[in-house]
PDB file of N, CA and C in Angstrom:
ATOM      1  N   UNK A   1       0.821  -1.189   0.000  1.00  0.00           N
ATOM      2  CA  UNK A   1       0.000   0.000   0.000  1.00  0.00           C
ATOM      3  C   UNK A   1       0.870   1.260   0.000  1.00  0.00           C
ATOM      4  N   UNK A   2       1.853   1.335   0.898  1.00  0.00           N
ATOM      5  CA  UNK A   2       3.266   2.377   0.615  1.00  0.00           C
ATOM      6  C   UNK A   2       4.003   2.567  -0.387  1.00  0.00           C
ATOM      7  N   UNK A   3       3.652   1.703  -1.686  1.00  0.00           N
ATOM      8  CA  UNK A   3       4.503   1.672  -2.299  1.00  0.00           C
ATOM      9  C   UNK A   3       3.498   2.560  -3.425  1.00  0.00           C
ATOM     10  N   UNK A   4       2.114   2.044  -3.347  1.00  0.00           N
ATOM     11  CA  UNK A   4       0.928   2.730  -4.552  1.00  0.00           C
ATOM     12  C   UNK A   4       0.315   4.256  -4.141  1.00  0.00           C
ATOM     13  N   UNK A   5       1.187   4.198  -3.009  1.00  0.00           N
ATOM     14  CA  UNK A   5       0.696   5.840  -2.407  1.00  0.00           C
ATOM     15  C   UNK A   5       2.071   6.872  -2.758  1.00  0.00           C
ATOM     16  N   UNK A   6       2.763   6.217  -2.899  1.00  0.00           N
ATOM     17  CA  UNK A   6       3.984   6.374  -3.064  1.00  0.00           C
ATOM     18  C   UNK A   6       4.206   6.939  -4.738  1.00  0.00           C
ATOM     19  N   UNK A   7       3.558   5.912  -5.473  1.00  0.00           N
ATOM     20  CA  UNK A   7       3.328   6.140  -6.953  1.00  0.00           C
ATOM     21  C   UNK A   7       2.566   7.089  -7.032  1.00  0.00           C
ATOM     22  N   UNK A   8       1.724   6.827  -6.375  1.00  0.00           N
ATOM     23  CA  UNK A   8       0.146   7.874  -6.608  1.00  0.00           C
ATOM     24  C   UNK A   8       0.839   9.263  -6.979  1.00  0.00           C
ATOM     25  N   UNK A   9       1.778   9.869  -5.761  1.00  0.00           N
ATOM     26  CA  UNK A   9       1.761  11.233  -5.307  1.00  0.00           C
ATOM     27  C   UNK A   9       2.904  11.457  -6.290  1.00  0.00           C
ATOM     28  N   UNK A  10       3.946  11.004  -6.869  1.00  0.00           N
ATOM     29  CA  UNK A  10       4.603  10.862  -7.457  1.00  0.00           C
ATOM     30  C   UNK A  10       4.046  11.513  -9.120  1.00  0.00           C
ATOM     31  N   UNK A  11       2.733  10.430  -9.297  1.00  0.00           N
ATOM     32  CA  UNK A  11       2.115  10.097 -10.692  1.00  0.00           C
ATOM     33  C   UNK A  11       1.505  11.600 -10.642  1.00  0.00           C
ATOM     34  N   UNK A  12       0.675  12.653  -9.835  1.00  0.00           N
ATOM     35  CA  UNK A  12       0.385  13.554  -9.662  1.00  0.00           C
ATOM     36  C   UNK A  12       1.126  14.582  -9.458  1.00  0.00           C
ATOM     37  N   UNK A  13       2.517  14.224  -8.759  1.00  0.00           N
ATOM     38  CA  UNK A  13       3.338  15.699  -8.962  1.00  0.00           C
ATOM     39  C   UNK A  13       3.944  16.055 -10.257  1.00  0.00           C
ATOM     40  N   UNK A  14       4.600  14.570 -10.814  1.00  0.00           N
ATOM     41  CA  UNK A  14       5.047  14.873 -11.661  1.00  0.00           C
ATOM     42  C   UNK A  14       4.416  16.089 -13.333  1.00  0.00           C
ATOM     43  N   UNK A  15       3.389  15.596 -13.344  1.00  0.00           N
ATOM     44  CA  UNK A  15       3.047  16.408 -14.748  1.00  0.00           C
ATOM     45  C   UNK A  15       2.851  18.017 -13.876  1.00  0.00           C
ATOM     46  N   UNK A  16       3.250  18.466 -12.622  1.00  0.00           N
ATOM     47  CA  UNK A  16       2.712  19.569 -12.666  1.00  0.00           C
ATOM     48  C   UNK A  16       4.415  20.378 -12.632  1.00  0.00           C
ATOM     49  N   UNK A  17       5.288  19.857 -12.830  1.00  0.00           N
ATOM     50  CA  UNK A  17       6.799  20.411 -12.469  1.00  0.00           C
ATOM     51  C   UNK A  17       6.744  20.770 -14.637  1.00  0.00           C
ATOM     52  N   UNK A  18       7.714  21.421 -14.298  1.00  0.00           N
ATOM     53  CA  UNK A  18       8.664  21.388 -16.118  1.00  0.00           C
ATOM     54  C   UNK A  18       9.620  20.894 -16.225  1.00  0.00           C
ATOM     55  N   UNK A  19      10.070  19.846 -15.183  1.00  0.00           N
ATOM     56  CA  UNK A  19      11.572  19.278 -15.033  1.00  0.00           C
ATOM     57  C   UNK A  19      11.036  18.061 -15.834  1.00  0.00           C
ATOM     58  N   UNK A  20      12.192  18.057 -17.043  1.00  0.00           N
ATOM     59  CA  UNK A  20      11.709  16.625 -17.830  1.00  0.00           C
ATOM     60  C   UNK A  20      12.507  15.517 -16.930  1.00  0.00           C
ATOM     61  N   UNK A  21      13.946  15.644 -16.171  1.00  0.00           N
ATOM     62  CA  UNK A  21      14.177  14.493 -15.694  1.00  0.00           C
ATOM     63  C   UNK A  21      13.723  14.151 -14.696  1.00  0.00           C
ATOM     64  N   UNK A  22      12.444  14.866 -13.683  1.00  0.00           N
ATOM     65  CA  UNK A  22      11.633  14.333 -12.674  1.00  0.00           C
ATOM     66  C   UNK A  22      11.098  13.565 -13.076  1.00  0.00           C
ATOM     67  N   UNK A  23      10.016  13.879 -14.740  1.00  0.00           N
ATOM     68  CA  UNK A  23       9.309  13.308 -15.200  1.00  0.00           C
ATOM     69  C   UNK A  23       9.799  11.544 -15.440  1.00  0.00           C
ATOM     70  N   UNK A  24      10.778  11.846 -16.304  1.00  0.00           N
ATOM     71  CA  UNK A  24      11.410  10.611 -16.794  1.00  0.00           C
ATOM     72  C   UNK A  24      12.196   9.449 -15.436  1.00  0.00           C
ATOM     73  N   UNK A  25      12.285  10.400 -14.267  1.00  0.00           N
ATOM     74  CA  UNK A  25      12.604   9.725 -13.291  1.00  0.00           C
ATOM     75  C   UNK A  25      11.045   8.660 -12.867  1.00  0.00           C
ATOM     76  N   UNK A  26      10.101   9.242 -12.700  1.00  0.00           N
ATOM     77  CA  UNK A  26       8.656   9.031 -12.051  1.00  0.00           C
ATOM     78  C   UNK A  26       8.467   7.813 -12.842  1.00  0.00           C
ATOM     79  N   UNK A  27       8.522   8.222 -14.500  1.00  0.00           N
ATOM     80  CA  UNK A  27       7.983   7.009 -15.228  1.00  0.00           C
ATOM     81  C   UNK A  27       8.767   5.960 -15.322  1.00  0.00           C
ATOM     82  N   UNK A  28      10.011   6.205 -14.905  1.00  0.00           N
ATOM     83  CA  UNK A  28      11.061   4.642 -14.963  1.00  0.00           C
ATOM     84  C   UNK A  28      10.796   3.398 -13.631  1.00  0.00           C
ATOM     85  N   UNK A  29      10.259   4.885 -12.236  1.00  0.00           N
ATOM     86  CA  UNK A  29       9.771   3.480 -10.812  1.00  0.00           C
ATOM     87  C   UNK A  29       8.806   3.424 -11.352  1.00  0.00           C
ATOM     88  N   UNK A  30       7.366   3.904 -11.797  1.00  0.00           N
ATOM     89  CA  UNK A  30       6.338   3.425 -12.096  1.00  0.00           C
ATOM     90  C   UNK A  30       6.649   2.095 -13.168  1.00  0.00           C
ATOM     91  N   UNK A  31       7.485   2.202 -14.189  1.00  0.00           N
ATOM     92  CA  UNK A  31       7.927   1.062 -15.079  1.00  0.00           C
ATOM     93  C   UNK A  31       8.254  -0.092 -14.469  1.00  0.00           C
ATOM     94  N   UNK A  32       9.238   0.211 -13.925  1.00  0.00           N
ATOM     95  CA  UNK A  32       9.538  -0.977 -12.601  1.00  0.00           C
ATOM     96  C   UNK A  32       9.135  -1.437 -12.248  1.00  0.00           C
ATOM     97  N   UNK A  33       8.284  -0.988 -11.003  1.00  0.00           N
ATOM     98  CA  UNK A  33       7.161  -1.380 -10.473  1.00  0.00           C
ATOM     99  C   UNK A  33       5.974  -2.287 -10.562  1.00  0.00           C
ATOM    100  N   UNK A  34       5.600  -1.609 -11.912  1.00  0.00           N
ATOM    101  CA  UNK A  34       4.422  -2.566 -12.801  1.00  0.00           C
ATOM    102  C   UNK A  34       5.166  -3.131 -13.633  1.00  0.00           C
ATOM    103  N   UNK A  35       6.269  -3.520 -13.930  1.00  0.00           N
ATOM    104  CA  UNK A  35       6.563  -4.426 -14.698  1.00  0.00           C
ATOM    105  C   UNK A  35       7.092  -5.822 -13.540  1.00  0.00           C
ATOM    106  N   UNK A  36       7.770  -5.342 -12.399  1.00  0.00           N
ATOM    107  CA  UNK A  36       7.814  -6.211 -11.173  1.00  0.00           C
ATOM    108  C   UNK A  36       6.502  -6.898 -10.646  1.00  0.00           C
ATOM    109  N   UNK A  37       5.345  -6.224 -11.094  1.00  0.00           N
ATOM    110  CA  UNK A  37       3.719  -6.593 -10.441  1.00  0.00           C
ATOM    111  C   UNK A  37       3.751  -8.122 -11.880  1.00  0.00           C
ATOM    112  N   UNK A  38       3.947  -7.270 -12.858  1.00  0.00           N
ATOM    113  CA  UNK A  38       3.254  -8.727 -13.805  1.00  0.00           C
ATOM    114  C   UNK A  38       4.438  -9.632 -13.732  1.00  0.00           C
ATOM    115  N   UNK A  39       5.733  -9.512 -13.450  1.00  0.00           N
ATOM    116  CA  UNK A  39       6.340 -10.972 -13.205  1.00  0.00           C
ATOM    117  C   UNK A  39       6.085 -11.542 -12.024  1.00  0.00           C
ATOM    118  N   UNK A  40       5.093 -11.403 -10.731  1.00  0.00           N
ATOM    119  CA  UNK A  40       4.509 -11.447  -9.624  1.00  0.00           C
ATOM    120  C   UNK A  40       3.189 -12.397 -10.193  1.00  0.00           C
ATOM    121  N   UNK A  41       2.434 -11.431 -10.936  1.00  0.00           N
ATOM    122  CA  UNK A  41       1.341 -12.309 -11.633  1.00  0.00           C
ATOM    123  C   UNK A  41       1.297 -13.015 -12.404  1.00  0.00           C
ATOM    124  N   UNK A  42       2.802 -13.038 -13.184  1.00  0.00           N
ATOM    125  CA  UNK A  42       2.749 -14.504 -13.993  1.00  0.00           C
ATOM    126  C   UNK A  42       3.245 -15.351 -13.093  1.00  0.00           C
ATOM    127  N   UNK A  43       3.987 -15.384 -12.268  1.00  0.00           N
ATOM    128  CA  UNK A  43       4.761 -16.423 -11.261  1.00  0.00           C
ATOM    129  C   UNK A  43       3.285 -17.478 -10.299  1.00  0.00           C
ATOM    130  N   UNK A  44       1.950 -16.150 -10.325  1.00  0.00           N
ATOM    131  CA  UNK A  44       0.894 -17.063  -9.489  1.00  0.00           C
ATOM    132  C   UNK A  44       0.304 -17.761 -10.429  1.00  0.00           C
ATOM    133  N   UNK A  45       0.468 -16.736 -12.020  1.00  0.00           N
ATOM    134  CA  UNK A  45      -0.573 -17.591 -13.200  1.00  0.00           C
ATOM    135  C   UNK A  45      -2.542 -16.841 -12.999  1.00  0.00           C
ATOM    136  N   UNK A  46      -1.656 -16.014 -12.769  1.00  0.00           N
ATOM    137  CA  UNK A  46      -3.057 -14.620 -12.644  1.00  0.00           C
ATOM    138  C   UNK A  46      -2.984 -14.042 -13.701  1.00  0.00           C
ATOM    139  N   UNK A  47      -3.568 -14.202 -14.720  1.00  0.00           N
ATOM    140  CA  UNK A  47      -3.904 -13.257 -16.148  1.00  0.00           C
ATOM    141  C   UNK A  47      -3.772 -11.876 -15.970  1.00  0.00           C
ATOM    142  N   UNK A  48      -5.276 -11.813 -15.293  1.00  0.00           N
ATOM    143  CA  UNK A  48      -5.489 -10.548 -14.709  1.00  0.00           C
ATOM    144  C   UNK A  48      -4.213  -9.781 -14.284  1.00  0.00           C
ATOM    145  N   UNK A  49      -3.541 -10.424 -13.266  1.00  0.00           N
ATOM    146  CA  UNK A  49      -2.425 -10.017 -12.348  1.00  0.00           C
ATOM    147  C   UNK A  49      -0.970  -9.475 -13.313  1.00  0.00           C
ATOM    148  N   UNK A  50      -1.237 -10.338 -14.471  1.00  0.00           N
ATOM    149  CA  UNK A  50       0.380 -10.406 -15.390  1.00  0.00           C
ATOM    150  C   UNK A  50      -0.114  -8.601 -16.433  1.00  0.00           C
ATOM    151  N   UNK A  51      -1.249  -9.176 -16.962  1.00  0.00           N
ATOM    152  CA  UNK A  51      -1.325  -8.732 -18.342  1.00  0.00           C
ATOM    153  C   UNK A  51      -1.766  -6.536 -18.273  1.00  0.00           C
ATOM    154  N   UNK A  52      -2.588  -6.485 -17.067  1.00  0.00           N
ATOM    155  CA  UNK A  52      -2.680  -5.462 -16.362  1.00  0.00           C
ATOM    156  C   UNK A  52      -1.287  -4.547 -16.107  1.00  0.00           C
ATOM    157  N   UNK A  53      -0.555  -5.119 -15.498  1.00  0.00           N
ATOM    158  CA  UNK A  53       0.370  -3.930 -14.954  1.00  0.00           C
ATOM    159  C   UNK A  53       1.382  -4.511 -16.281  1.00  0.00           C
ATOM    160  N   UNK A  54       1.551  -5.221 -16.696  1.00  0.00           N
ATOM    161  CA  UNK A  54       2.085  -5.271 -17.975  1.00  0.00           C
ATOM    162  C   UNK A  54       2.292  -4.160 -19.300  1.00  0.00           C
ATOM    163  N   UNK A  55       0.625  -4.401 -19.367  1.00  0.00           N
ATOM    164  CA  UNK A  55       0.024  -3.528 -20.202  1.00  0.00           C
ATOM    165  C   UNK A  55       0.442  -2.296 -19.805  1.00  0.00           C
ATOM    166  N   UNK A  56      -0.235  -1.514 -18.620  1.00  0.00           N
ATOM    167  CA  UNK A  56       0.271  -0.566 -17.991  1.00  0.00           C
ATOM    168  C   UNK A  56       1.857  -0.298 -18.508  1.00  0.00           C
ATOM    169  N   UNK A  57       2.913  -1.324 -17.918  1.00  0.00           N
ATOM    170  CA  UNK A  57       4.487  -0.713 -18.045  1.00  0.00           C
ATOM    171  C   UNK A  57       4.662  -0.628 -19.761  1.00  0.00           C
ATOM    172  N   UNK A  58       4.039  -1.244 -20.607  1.00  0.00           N
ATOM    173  CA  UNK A  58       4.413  -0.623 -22.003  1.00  0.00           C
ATOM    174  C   UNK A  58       3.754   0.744 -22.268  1.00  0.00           C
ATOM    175  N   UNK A  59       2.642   0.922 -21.531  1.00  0.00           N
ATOM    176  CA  UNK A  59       1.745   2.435 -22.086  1.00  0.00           C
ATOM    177  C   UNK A  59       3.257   3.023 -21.588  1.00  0.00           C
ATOM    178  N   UNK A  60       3.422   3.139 -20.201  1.00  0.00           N
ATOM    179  CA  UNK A  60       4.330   4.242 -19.318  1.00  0.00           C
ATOM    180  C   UNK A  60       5.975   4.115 -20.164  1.00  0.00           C
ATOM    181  N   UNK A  61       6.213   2.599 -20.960  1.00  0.00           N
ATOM    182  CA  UNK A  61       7.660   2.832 -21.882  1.00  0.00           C
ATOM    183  C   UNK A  61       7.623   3.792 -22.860  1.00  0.00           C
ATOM    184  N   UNK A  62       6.662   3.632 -23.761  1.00  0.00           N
ATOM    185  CA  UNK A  62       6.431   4.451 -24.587  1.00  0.00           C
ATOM    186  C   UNK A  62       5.870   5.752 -24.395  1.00  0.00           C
ATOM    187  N   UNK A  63       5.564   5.956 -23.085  1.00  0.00           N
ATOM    188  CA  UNK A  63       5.449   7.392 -23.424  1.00  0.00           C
ATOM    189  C   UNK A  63       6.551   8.524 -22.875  1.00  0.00           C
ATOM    190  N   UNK A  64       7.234   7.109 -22.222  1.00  0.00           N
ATOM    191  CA  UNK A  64       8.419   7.938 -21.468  1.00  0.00           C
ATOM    192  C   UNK A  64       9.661   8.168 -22.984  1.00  0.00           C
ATOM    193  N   UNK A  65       9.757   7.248 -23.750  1.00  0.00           N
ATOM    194  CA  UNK A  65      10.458   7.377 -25.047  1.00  0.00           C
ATOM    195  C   UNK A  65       9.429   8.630 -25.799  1.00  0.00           C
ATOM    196  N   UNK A  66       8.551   8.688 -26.046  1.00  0.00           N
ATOM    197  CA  UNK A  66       8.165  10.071 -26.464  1.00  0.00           C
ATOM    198  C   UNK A  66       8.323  11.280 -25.870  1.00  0.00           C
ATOM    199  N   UNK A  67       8.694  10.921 -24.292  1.00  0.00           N
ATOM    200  CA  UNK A  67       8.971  12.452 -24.087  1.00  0.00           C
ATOM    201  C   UNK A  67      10.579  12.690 -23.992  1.00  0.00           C
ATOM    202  N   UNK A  68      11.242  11.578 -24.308  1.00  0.00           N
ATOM    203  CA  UNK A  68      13.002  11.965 -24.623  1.00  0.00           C
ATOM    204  C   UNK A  68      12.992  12.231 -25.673  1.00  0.00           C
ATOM    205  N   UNK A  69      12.113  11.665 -26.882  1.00  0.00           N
ATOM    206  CA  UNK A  69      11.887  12.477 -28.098  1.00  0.00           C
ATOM    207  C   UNK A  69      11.671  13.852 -28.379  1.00  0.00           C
ATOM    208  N   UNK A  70      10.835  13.791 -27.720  1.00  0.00           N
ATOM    209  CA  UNK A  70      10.152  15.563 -27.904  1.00  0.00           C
ATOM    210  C   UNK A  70      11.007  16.350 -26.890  1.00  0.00           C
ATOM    211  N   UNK A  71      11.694  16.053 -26.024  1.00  0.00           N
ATOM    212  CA  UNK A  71      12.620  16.558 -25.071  1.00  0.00           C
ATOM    213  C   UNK A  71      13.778  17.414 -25.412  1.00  0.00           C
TER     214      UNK A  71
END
């Protein structure tokens, strides 16, 4: 729960700064994170559990590569 409150406030400060490497910092633990959750949920064999924060860590790869692009 410390760790998603943790993200939370993180996931909310970040877009309000102009610092792109806060940004790109925020989206690399959030990457982590949910990419650590779905090797968690494939290890139980939870679909749900894998494919979710999975999904999630490719939205947050790619958009973190679009903003070193546009950066």
């Amino acid at each position: 729960m410390a760790r998603s409150a943790a993200l939370v406030v993180i996931a909310i400060v970040a877009p309000l700064t102009s610092d792109a490497g806060f940004i790109a910092a925020a989206a690399v633990a959030m990457i982590c994170v949910q990419g650590l959750d779905a090797v968690i949920g494939a290890r139980l064999g939870n679909r749900v559990k894998t494919l979710g924060p999975a999904a999630t860590a490719a939205t947050n790869a790619v958009a973190l590569v679009w903003l070193i692009v546009v950066s």
